[in-house]
N, C-alpha and C. Protein backbone atom coordinates (compact mmCIF):
# COMPACT_ATOMS: atom_id res chain seq x y z
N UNK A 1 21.30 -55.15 29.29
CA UNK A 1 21.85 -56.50 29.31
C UNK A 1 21.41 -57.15 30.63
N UNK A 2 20.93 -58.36 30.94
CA UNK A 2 20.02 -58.98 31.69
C UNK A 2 21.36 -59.51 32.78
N UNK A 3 21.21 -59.96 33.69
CA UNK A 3 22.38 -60.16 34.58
C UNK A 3 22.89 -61.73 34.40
N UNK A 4 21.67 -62.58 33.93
CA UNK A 4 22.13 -63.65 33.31
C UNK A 4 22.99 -64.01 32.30
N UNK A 5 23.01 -63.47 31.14
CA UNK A 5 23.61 -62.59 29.87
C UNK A 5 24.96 -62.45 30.37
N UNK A 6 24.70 -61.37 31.22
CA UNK A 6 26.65 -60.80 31.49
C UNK A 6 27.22 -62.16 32.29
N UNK A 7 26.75 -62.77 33.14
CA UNK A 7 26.90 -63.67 33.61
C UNK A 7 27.69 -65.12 32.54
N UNK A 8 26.68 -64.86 31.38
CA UNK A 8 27.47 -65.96 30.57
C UNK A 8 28.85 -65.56 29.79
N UNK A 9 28.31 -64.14 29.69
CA UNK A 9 29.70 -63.59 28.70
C UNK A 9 30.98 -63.00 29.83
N UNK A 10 30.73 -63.25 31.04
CA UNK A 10 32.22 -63.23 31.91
C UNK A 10 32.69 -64.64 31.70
N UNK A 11 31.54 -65.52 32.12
CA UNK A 11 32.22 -66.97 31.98
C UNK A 11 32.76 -67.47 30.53
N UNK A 12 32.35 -66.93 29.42
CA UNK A 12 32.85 -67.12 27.77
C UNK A 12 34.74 -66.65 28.34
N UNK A 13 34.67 -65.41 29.17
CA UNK A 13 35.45 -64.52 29.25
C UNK A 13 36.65 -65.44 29.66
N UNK A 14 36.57 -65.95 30.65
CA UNK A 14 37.18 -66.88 31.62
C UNK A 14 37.65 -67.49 30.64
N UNK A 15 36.73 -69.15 30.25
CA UNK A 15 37.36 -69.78 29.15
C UNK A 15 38.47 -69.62 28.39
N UNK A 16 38.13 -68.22 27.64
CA UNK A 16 38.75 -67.83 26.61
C UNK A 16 40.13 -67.42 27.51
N UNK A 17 40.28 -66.69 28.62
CA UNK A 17 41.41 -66.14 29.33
C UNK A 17 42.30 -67.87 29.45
N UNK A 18 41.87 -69.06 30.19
CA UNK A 18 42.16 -70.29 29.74
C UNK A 18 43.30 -70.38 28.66
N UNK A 19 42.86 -70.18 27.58
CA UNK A 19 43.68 -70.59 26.81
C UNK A 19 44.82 -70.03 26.32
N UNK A 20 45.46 -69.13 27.26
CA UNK A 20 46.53 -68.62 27.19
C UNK A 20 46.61 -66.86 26.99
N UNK A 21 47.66 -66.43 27.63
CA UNK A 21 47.73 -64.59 27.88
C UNK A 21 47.96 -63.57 25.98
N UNK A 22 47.58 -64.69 25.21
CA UNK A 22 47.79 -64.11 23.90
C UNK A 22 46.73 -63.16 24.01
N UNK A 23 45.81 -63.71 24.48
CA UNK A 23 43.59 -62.76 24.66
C UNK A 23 43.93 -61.45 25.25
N UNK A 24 44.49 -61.95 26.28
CA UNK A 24 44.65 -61.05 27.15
C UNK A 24 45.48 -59.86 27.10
N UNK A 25 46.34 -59.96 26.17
CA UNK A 25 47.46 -58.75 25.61
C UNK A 25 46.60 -58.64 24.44
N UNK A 26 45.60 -58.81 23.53
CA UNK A 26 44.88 -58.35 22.38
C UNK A 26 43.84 -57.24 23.27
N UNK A 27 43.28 -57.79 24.17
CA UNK A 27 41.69 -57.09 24.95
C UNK A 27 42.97 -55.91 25.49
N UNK A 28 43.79 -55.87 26.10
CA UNK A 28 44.49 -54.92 26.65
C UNK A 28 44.97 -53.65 25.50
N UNK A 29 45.69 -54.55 24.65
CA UNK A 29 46.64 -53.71 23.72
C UNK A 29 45.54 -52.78 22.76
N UNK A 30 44.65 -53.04 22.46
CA UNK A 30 43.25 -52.29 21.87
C UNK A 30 42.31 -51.40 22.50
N UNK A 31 42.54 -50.35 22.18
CA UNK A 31 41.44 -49.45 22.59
C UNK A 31 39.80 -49.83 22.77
N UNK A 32 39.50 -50.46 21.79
CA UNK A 32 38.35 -50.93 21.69
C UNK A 32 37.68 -52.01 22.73
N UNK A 33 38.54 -52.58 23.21
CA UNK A 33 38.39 -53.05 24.41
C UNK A 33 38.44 -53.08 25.73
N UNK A 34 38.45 -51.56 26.14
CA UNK A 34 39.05 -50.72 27.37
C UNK A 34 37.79 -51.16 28.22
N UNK A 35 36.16 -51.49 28.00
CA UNK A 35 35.42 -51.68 28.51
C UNK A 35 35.94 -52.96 29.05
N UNK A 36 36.20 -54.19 28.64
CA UNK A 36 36.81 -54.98 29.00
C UNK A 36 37.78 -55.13 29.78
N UNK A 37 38.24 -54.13 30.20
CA UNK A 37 39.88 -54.42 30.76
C UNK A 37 39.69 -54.89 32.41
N UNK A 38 38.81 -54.59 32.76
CA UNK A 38 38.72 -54.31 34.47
C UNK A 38 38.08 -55.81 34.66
N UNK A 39 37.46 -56.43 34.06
CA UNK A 39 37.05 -57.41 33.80
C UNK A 39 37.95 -58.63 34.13
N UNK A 40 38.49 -58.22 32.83
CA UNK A 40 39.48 -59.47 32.10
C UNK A 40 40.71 -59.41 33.14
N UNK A 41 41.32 -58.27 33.64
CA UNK A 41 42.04 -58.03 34.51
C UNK A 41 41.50 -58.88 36.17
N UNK A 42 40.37 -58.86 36.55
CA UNK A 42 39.85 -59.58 37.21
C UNK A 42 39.76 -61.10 37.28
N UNK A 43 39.19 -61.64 36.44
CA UNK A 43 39.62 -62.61 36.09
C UNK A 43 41.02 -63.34 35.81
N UNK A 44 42.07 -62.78 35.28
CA UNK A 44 43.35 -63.25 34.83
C UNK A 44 43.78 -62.85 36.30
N UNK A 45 43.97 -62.09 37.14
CA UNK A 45 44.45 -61.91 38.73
C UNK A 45 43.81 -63.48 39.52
N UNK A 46 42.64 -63.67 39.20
CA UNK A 46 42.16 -64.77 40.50
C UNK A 46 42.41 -66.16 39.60
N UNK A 47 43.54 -66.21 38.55
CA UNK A 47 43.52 -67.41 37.93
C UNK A 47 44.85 -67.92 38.19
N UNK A 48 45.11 -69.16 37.83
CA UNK A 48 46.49 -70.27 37.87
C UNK A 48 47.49 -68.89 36.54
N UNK A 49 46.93 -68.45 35.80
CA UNK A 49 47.72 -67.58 34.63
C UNK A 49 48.46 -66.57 34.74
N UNK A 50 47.73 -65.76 36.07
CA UNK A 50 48.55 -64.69 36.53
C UNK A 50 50.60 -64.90 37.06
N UNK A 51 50.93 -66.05 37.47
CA UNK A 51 52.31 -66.20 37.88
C UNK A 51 53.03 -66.39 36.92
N UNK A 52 52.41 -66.29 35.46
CA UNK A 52 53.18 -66.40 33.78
C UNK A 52 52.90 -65.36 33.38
N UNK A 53 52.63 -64.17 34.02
CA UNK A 53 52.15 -62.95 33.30
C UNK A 53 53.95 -62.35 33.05
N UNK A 54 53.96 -61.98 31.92
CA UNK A 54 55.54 -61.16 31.71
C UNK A 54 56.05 -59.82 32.02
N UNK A 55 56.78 -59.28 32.35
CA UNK A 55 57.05 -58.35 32.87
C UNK A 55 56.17 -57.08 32.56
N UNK A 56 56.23 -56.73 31.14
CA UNK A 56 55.38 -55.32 31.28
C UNK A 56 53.97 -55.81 31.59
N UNK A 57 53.45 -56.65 31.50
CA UNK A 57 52.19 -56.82 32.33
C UNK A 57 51.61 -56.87 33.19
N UNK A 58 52.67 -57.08 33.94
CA UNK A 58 52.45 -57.57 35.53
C UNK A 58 52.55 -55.47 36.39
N UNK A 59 53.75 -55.17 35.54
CA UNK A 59 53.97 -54.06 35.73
C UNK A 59 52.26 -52.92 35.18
N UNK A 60 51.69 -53.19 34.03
CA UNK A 60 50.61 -52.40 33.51
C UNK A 60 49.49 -52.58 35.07
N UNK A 61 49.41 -53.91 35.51
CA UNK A 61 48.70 -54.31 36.43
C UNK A 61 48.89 -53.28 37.38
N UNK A 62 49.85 -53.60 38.48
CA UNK A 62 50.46 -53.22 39.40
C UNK A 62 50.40 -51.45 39.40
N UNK A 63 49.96 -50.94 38.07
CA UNK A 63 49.99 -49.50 37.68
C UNK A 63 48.61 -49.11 38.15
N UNK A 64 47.52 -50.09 37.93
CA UNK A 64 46.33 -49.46 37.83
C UNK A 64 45.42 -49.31 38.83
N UNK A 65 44.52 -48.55 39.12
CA UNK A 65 44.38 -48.14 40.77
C UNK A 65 42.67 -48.18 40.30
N UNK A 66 41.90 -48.81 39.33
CA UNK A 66 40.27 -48.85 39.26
C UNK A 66 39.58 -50.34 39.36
N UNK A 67 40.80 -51.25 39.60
CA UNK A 67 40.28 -53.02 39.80
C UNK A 67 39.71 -52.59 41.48
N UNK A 68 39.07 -53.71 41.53
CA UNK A 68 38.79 -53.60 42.76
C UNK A 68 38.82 -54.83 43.10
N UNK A 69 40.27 -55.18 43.61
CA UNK A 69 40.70 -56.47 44.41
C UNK A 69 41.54 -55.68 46.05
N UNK A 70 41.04 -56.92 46.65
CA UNK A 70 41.91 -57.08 47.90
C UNK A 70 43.58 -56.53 47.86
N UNK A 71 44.03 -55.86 48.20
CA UNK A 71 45.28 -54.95 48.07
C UNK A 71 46.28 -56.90 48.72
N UNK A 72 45.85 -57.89 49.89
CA UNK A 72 46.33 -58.51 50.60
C UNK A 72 46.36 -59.84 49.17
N UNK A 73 45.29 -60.31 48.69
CA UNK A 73 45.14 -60.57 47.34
C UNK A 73 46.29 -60.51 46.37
N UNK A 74 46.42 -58.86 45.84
CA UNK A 74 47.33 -58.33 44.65
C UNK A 74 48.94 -58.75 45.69
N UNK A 75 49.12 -58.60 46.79
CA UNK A 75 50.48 -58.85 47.73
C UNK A 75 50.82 -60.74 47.26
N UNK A 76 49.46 -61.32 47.99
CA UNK A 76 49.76 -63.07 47.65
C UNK A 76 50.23 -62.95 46.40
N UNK A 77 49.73 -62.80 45.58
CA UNK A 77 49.46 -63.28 43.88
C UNK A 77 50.90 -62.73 43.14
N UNK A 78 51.56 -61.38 44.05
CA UNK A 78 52.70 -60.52 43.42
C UNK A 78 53.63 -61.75 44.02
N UNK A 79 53.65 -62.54 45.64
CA UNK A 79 55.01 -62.63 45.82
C UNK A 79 54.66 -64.17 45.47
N UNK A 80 53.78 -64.66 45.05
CA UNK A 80 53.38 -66.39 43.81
C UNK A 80 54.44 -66.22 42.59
N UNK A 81 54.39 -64.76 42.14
CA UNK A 81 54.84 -64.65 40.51
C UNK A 81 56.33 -64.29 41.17
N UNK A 82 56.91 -63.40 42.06
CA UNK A 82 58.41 -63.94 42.67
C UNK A 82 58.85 -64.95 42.65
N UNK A 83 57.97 -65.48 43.66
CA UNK A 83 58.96 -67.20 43.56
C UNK A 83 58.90 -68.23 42.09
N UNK A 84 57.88 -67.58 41.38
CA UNK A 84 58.21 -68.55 40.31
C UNK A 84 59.23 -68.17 39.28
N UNK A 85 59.71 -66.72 39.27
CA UNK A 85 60.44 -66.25 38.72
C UNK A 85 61.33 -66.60 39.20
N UNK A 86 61.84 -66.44 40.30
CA UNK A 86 63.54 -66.37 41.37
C UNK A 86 63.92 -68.23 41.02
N UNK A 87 62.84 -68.71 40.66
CA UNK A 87 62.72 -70.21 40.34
C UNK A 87 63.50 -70.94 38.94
N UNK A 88 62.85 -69.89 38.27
CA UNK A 88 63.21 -70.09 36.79
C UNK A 88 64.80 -69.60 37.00
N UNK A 89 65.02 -68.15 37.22
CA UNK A 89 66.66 -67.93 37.74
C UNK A 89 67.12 -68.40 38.00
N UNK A 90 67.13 -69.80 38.89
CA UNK A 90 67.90 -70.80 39.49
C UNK A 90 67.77 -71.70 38.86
């Protein structure tokens, strides 16, 4: 696969992550898409989508130790989805 190629099909990837975390619990919840996960997980972390992620998700995240993001990153982005939660509580 040519680097241009993968290049378009992360950005398809993106898009599609866009339109809501339904994609994103299908690519997860399926075996068949395990190639995908580190990916899509990538993407949905550096997006506006991640602070609506629901509990066991955020939790599946927070489990997995083969993404390779900024640990200071996964800290911002964890205490974004706090306050929007402690938000909704109030």
């Amino acid at each position: 696969m040519s680097f241009g190629y993968s290049q378009e099909v992360i950005n398809d990837l993106e898009n599609l992550l866009e339109t809501g975390e339904e994609i994103f619990e299908t690519i997860y919840k399926h075996e068949i898409f395990k190639d995908l996960w580190i990916i899509v997980w990538t993407i949905l972390f550096k997006s506006d989508k991640f602070i609506n992620l629901e509990v066991p998700l955020l939790e599946l995240l927070l489990k997995r130790d083969d993404l390779s993001l900024d640990e200071i990153d996964i800290w911002d982005n964890l205490i974004k989805w706090c306050f929007l939660l402690f938000s909704k509580i109030n």
